[in-house]
Protein backbone atom coordinates (compact mmCIF):
# COMPACT_ATOMS: atom_id res chain seq x y z
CA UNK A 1 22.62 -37.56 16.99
CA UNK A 2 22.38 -33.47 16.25
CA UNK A 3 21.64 -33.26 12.59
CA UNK A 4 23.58 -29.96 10.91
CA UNK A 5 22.23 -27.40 9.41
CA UNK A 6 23.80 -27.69 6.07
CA UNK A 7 23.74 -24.30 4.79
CA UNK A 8 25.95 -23.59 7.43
CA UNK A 9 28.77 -25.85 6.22
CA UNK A 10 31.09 -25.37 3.46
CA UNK A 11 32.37 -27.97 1.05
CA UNK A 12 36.08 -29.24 1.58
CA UNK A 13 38.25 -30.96 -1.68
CA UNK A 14 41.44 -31.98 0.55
CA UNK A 15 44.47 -33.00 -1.89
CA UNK A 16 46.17 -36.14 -1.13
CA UNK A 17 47.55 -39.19 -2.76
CA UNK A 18 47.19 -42.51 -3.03
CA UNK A 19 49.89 -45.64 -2.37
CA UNK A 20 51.53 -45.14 -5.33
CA UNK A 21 52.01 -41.44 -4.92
CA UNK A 22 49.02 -41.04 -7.61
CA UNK A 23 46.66 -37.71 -6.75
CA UNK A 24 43.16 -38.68 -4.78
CA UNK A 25 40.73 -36.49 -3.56
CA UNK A 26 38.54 -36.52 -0.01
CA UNK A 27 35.76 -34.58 -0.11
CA UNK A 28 33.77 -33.16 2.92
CA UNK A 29 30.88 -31.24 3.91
CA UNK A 30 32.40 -29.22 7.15
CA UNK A 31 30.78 -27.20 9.63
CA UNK A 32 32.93 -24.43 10.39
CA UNK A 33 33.89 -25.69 13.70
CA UNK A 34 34.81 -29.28 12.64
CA UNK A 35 38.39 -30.25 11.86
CA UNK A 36 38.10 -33.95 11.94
CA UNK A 37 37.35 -35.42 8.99
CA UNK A 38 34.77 -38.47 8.95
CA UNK A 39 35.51 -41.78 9.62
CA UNK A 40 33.04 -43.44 7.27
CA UNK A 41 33.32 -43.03 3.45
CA UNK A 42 32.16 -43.98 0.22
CA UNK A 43 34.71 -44.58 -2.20
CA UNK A 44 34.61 -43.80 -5.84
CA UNK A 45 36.99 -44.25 -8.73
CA UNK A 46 37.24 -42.33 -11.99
CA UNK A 47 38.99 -44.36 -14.93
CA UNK A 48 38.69 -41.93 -17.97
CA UNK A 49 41.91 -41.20 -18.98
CA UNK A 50 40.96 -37.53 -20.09
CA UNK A 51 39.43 -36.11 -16.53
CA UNK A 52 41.02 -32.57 -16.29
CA UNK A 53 41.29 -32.89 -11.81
CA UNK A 54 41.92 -28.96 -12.46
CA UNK A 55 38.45 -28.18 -14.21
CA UNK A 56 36.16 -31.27 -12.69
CA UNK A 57 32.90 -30.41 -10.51
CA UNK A 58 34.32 -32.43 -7.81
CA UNK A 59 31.22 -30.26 -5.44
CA UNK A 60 28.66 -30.96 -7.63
CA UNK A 61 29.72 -34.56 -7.72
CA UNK A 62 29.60 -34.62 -4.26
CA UNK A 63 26.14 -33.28 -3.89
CA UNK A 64 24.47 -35.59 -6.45
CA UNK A 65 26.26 -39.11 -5.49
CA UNK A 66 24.97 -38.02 -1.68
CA UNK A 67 21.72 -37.07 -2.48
CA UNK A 68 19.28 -37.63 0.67
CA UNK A 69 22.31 -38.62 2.59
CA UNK A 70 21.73 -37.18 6.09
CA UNK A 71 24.46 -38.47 7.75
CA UNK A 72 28.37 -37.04 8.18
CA UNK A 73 30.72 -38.64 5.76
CA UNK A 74 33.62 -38.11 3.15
CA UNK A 75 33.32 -38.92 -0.43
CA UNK A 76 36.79 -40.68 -1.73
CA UNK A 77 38.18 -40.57 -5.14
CA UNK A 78 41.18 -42.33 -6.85
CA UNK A 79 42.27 -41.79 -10.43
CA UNK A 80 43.24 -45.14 -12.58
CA UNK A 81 43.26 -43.96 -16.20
CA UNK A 82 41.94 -46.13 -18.76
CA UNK A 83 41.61 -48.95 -15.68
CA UNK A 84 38.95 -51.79 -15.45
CA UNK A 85 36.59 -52.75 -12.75
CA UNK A 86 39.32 -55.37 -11.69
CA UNK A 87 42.28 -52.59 -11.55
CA UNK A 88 39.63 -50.54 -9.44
CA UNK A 89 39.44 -53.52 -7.03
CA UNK A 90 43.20 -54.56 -6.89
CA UNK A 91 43.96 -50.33 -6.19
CA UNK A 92 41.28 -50.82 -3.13
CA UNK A 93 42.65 -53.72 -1.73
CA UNK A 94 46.46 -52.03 -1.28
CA UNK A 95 45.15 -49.22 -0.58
CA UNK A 96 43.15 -50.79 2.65
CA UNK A 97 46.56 -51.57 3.53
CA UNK A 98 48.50 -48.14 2.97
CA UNK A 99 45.59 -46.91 4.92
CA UNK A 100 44.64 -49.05 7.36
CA UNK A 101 40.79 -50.68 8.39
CA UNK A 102 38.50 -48.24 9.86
CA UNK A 103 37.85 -50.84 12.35
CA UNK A 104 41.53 -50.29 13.64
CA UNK A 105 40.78 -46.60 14.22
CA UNK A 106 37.70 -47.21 15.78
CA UNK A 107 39.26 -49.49 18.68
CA UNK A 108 42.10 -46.58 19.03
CA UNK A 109 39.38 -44.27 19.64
CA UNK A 110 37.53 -46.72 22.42
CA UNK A 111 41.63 -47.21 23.92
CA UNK A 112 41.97 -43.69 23.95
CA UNK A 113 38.52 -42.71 25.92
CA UNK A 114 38.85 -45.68 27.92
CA UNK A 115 41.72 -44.05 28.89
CA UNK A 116 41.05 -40.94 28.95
CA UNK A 117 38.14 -41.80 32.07
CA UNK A 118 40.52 -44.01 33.80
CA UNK A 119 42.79 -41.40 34.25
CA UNK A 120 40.59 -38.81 35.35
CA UNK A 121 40.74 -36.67 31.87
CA UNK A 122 44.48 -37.01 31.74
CA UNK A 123 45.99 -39.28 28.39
CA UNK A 124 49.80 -40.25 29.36
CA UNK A 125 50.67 -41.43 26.35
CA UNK A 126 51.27 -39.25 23.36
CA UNK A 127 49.10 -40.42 19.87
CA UNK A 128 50.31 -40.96 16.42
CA UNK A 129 48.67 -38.14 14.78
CA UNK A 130 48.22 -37.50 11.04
CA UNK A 131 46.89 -40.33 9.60
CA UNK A 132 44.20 -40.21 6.87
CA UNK A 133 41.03 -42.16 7.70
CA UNK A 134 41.21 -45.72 6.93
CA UNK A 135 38.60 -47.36 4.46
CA UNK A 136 36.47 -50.45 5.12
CA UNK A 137 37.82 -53.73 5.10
CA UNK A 138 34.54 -55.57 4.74
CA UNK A 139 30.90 -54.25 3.83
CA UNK A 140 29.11 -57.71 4.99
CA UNK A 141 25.62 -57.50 5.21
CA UNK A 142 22.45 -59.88 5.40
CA UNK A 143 21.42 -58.30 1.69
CA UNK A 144 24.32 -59.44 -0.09
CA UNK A 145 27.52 -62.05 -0.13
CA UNK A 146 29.91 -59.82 -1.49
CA UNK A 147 31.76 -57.97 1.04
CA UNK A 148 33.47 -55.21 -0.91
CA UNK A 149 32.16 -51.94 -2.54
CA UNK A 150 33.31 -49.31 -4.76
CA UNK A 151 31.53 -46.99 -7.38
CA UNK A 152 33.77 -46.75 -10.82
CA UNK A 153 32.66 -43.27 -13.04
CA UNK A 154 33.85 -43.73 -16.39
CA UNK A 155 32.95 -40.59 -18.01
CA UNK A 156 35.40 -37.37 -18.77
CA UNK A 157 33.05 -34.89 -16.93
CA UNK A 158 30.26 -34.33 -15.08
CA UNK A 159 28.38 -31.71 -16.73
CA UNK A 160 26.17 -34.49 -18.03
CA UNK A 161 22.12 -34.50 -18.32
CA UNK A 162 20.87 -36.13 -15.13
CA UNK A 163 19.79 -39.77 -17.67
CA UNK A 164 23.60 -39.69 -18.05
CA UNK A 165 24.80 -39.58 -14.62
CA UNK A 166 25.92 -42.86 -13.90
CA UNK A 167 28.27 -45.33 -12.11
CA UNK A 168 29.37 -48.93 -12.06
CA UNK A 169 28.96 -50.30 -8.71
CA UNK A 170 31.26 -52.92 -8.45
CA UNK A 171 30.85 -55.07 -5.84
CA UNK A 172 34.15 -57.67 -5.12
CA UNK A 173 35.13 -60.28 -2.12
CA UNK A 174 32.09 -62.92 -2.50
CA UNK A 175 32.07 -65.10 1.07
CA UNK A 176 29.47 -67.37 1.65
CA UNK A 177 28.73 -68.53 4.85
CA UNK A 178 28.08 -72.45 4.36
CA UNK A 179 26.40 -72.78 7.54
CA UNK A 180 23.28 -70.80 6.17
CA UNK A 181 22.39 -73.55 3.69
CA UNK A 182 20.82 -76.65 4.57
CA UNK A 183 20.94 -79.71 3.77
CA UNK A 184 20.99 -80.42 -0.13
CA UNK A 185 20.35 -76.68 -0.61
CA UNK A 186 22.07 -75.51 -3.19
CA UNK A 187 25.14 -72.95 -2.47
CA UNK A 188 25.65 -70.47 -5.66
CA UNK A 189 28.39 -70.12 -7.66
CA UNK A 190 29.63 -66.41 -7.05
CA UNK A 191 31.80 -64.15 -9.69
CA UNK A 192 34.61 -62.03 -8.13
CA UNK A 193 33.11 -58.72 -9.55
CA UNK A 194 29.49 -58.21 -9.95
CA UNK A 195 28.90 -54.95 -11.92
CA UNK A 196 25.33 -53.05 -11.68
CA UNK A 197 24.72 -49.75 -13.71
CA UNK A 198 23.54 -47.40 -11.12
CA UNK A 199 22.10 -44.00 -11.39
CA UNK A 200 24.06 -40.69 -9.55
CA UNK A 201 20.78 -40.16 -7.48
CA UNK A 202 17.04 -39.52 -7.10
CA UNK A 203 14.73 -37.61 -5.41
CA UNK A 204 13.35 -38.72 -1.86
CA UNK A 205 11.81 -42.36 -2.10
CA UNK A 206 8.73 -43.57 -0.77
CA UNK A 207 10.13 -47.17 0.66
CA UNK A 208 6.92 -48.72 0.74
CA UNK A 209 5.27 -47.58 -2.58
CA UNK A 210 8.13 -46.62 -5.11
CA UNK A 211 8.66 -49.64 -7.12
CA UNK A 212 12.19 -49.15 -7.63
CA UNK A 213 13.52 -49.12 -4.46
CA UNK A 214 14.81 -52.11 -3.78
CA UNK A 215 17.09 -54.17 -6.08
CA UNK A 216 16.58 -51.65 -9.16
CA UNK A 217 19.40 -50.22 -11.66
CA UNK A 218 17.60 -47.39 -11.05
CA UNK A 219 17.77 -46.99 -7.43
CA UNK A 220 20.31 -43.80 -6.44
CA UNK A 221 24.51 -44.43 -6.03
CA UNK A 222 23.25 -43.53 -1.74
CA UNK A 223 20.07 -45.90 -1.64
CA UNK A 224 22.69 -48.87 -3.13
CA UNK A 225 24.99 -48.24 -0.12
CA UNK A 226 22.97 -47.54 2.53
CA UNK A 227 21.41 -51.41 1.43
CA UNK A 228 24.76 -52.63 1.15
CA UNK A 229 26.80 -51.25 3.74
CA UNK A 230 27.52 -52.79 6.87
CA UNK A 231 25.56 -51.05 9.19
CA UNK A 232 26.87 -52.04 12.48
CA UNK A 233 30.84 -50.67 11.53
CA UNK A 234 29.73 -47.91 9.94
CA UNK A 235 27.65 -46.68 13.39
CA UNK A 236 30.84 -47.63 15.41
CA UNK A 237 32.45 -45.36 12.56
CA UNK A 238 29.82 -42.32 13.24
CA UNK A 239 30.22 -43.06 17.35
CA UNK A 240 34.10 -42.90 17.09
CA UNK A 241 34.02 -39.57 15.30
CA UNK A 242 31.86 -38.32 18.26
CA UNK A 243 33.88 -39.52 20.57
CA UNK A 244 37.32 -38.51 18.81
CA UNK A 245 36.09 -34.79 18.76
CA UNK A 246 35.15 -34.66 22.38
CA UNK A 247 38.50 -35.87 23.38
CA UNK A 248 39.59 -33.06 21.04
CA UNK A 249 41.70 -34.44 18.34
CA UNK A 250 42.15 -33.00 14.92
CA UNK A 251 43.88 -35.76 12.92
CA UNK A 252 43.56 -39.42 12.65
């Protein structure tokens, strides 16, 4: 995949709302000739009930919570004043459904070039158009049995010392998969919400010497997700962009 040069992009704070009509934000690193906003997305929710949307460093946020993230995403926020990590989960799970599942609108995309080929560059049938990107239904991985993955900021503002930048990641949706265990091994006892105190970011890691890497409170709000994050739908979520440009659209 090209990498961008990102002085040449510009940051993007679209306006939307939520599925209860409550303000959200997407934000987005563009390239001036991109129009399509990303398919894969981290999402974030802020619960203090004083954050001034007007006045809040929603670019600088961006930056730090990405920090030695080289790949094209969008950064999504909700607002649930004074909510806990549970209301944070319950406002993911309908919104997943007001959405839709990423997966959904990466199988449009692989309909509509499959199409697109068999009809020798000619698509018959007209698209919905206008959509937002969907969010992920399930971040299942080998590291973890939790499934679902949000970052909660709990803080007014971020004009905050670097020590202070930090985020609950709340991971939700335990599933274990019985058939991994054998026989008269025992199978855990999972909470619905584990909560880990994570830091905004850090500078570049060395993976095999930096001690807190791997499995750390300290280890960066990106680091945590790209562990945790299901790799394979979140390539087919990269590869659908690709392909969604090239057959020129501009909305989901």
């Amino acid at each position: 995949m090209v990498r961008r040069i990102k002085d040449a992009c510009r940051p993007e704070i679209f306006h939307v709302t939520d599925h209860a009509g409550r303000p959200a934000r997407i934000l987005w690193l563009r390239s001036p000739t991109e129009v399509l906003l990303p398919l894969a997305s981290i999402c974030f929710y802020f619960v203090h009930p004083n954050v001034n949307l007007d006045n809040f460093d929603f670019n600088k946020f961006r930056r730090d919570v990405t920090h030695n993230a080289n790949e094209e995403l969008r950064v999504d926020i909700f607002f649930i004043p004074g909510g806990t990590d549970a209301d944070c989960v319950e406002h993911y799970h309908n919104e997943l459904i007001y959405r839709g599942d990423v997966l959904e609108q990466i199988r449009d995309v692989q309909e509509a070039y499959k199409d697109f080929y068999n009809n020798h560059g000619y698509v018959h049938e007209e698209r919905k158009k206008g959509r937002l990107p969907g969010l992920f239904g399930s971040h299942r991985c080998s590291r973890s049995w939790y499934t679902g993955l949000i970052f909660v900021f709990n803080r007014e503002t971020w004009d905050l010392e670097e020590d202070d930048k930090k985020l609950d990641m709340v991971q939700f949706d335990p599933e274990l998969i019985l058939e991994e265990f054998g026989p008269g091994e025992r199978i855990p006892t999972l909470e619905p919400i584990k909560t880990t105190r994570v830091r905004a970011r850090r500078e570049s890691i060395d993976i095999d010497s930096d001690p807190v890497y791997k499995g750390s409170e300290d280890q960066a709000v990106w680091w945590w997700f790209y562990d945790l994050r299901d790799g394979r739908v979140w390539e087919g979520a990269m590869h659908a962009r690709t392909s969604a440009m090239s057959l020129e659209w501009t909305s989901w």
